[in-house]
N, C-alpha and C. Protein backbone atom coordinates (compact mmCIF):
# COMPACT_ATOMS: atom_id res chain seq x y z
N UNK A 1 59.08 123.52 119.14
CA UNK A 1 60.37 123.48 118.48
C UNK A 1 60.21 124.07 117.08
N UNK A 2 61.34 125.14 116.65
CA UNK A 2 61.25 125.40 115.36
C UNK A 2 61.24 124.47 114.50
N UNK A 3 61.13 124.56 112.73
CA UNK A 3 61.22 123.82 111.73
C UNK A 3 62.57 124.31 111.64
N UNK A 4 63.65 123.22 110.94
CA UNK A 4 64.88 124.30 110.43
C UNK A 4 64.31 124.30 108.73
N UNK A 5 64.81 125.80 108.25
CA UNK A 5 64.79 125.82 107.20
C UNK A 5 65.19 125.12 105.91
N UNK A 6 64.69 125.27 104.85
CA UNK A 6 65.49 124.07 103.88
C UNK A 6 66.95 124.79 103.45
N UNK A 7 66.88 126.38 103.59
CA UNK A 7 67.92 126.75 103.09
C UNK A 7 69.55 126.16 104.11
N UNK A 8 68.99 126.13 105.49
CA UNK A 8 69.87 126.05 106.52
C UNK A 8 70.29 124.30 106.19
N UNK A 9 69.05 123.32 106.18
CA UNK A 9 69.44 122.34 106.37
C UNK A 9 70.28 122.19 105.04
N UNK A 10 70.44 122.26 103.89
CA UNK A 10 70.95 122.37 102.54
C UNK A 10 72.33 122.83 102.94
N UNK A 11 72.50 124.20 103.74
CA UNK A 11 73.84 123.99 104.00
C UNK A 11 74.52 122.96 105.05
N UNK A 12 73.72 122.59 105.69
CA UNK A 12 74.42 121.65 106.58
C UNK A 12 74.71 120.29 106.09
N UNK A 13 73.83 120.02 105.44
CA UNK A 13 74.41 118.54 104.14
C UNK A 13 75.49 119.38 103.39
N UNK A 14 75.44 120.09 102.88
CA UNK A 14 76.33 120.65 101.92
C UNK A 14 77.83 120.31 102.52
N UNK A 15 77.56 120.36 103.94
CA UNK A 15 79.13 120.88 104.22
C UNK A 15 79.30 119.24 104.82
N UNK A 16 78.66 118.43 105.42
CA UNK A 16 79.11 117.69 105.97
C UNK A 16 79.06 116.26 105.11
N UNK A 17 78.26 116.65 103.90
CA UNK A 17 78.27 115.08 103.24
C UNK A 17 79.80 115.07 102.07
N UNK A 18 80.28 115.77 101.79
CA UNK A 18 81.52 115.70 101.58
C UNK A 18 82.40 114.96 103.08
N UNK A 19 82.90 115.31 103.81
CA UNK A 19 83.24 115.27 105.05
C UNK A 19 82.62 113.52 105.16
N UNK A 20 81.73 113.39 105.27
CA UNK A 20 81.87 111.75 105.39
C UNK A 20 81.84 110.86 104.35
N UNK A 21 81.82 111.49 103.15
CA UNK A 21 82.73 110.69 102.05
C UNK A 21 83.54 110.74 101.73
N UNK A 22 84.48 111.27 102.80
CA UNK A 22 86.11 111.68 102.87
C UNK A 22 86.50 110.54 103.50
N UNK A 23 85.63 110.35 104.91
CA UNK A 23 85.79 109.63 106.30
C UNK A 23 85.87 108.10 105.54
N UNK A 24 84.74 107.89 104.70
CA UNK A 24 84.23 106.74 104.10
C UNK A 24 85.70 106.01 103.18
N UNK A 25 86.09 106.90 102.09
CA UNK A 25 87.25 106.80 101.55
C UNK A 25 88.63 106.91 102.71
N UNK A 26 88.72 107.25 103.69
CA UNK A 26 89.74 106.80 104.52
C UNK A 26 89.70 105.65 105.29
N UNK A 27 88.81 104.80 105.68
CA UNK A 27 88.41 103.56 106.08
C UNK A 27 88.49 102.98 105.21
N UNK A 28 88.09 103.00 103.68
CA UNK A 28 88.82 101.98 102.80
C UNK A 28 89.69 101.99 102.32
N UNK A 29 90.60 102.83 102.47
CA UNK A 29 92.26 103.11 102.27
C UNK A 29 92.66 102.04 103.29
N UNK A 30 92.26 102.22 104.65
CA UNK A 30 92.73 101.82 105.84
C UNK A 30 92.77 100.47 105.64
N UNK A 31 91.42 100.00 105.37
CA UNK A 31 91.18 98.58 105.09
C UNK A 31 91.96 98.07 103.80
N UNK A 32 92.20 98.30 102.99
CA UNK A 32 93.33 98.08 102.10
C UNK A 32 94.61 97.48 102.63
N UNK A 33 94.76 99.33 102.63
CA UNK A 33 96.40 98.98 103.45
C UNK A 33 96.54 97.89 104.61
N UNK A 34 95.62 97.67 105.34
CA UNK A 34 96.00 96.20 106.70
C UNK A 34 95.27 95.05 105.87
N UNK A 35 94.62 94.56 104.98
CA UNK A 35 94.68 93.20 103.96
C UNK A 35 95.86 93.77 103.52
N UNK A 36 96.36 94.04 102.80
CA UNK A 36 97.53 93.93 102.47
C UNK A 36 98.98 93.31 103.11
N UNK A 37 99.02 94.06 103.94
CA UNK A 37 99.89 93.90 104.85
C UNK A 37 99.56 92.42 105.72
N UNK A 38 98.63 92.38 105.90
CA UNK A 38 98.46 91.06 106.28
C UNK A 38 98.57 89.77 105.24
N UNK A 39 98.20 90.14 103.95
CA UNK A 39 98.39 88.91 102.48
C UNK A 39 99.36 89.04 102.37
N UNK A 40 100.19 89.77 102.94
CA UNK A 40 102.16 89.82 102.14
C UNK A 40 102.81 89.28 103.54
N UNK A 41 102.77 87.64 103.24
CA UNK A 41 103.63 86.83 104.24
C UNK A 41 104.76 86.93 104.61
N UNK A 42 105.47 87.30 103.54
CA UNK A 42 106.88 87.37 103.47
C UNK A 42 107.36 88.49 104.30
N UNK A 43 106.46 89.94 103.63
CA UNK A 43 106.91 91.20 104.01
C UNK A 43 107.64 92.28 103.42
N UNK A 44 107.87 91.53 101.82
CA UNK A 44 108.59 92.20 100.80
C UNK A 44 107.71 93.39 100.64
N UNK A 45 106.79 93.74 100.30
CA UNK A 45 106.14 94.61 100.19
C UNK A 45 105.01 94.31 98.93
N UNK A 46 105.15 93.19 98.38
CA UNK A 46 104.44 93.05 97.50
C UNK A 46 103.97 91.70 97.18
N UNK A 47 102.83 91.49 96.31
CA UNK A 47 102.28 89.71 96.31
C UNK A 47 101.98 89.28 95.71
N UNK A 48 102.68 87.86 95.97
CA UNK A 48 102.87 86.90 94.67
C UNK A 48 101.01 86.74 94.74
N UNK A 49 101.51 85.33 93.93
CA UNK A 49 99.91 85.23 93.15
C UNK A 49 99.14 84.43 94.41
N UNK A 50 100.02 83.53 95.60
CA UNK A 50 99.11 82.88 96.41
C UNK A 50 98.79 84.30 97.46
N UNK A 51 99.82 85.01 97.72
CA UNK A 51 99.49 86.44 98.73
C UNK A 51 98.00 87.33 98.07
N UNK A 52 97.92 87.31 96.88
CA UNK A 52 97.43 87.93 96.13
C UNK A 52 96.00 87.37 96.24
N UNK A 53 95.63 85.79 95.78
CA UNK A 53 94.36 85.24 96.60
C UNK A 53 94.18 85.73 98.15
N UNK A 54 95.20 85.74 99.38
CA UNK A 54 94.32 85.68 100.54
C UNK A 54 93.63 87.44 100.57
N UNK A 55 95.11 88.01 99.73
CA UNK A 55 94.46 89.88 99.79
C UNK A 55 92.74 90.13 99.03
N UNK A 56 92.45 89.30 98.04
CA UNK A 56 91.38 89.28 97.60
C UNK A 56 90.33 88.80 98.14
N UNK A 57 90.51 87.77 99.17
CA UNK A 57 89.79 87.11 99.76
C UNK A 57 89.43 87.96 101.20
N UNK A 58 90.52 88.45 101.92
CA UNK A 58 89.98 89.59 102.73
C UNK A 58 88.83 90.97 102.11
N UNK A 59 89.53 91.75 101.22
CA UNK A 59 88.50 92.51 100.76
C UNK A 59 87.41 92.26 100.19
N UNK A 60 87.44 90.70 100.15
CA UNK A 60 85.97 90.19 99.71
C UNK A 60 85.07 90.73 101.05
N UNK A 61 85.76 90.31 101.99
CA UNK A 61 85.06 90.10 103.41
C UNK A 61 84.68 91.25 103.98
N UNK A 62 85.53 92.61 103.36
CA UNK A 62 85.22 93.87 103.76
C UNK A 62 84.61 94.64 102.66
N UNK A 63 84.12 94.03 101.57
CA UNK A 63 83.07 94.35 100.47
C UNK A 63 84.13 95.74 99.69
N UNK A 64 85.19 95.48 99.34
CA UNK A 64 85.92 96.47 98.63
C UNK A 64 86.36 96.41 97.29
N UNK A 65 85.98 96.97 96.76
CA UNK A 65 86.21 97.30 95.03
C UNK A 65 85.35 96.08 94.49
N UNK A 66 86.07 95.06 93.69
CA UNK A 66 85.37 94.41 92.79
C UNK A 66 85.49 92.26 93.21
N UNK A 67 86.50 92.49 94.50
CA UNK A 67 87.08 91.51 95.51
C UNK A 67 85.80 90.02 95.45
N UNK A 68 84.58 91.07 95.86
CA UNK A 68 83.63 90.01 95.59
C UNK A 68 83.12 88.78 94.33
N UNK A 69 83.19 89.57 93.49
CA UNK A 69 82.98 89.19 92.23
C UNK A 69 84.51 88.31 91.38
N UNK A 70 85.42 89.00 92.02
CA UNK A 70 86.57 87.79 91.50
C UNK A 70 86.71 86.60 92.27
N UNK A 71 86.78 86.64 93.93
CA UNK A 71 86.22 85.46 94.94
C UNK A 71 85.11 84.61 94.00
N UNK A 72 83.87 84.88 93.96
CA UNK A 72 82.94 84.28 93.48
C UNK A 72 83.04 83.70 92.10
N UNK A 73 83.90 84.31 91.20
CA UNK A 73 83.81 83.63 89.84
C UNK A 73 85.37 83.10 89.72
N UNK A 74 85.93 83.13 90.81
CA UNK A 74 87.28 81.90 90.88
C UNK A 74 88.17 82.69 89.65
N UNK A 75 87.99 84.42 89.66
CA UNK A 75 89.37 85.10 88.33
C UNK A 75 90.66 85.15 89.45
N UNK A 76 90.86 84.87 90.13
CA UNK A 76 92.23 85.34 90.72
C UNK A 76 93.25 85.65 89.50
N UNK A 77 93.58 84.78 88.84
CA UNK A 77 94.54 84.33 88.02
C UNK A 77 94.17 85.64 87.11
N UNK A 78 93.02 85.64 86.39
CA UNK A 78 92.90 87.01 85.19
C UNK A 78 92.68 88.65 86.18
N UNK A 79 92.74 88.33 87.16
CA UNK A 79 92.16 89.54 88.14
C UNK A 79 94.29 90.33 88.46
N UNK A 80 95.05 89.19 89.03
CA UNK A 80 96.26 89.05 88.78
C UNK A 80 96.96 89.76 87.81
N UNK A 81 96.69 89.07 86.78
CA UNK A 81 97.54 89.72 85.66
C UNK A 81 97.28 91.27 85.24
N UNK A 82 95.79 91.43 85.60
CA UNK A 82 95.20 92.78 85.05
C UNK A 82 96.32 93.52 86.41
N UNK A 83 96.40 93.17 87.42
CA UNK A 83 97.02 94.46 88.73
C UNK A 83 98.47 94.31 88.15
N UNK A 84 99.30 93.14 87.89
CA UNK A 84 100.23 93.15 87.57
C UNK A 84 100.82 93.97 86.92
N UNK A 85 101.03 94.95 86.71
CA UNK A 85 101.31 96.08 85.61
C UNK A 85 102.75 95.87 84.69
N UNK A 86 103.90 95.43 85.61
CA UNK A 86 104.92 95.48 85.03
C UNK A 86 105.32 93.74 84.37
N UNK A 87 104.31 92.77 84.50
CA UNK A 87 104.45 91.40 84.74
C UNK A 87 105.50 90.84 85.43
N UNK A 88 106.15 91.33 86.68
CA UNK A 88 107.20 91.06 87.42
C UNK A 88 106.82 89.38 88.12
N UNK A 89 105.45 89.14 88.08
CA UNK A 89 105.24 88.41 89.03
C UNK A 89 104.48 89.08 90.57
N UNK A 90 104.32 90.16 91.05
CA UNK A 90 104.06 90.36 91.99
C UNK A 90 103.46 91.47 91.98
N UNK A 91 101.98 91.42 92.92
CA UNK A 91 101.37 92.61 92.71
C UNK A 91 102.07 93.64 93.45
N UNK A 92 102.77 94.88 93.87
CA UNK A 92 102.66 95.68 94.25
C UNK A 92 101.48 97.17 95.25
N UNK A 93 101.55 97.72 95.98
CA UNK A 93 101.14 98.51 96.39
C UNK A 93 100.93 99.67 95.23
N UNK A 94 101.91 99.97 94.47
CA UNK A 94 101.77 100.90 93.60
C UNK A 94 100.98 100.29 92.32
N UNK A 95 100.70 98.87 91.77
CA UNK A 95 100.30 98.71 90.91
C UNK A 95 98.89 98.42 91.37
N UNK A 96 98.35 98.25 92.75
CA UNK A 96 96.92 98.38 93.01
C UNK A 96 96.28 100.09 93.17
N UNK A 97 96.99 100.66 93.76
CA UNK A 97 96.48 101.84 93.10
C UNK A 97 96.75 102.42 91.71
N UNK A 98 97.30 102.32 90.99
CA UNK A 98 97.31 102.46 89.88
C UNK A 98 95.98 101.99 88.96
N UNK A 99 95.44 100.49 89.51
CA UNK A 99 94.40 99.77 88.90
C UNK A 99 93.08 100.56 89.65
N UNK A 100 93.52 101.61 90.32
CA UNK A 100 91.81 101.72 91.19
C UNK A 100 90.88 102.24 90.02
């Protein structure tokens, strides 16, 4: 069996390790968006502060953003106010990406 070259293998990471840190960032979009949708009981589209614990408490479970570390040191409440952007009371979809 040949060796492949380093020049060849270099392009073949080149092209495909973008490509699965695309894949990577669309699975945690994905996973987002369904905690979400699942922490918003109601269905308004957005979550109060108890919706807002179980959404944190899922992405704890799927190791996303910083989820772990507010679970573990009990910030819901200061973790809250920081997503809160407009202080309406309710986190939003638009005010968690906004906080990414």
């Amino acid at each position: 069996m040949k060796r492949v070259t380093s020049p060849l293998l270099a392009l073949v990471l080149a092209i495909s390790l973008p490509t699965l840190a695309h894949a990577k960032e669309d699975h945690r979009r994905a996973l987002l968006k369904e905690n979400f949708e699942q922490a918003d009981s109601n269905g308004d589209s957005a979550l109060s502060r108890n919706e807002f614990e179980v959404f944190v408490n899922a992405n704890a479970e799927d190791d996303l953003g910083r989820a772990r570390l507010v679970k573990r040191l009990g910030a819901y409440e200061n973790a809250f106010s920081k997503m809160d952007r407009d202080g309406d009371g309710l986190v939003s979809k638009d005010d968690i990406e906004a906080n990414r």
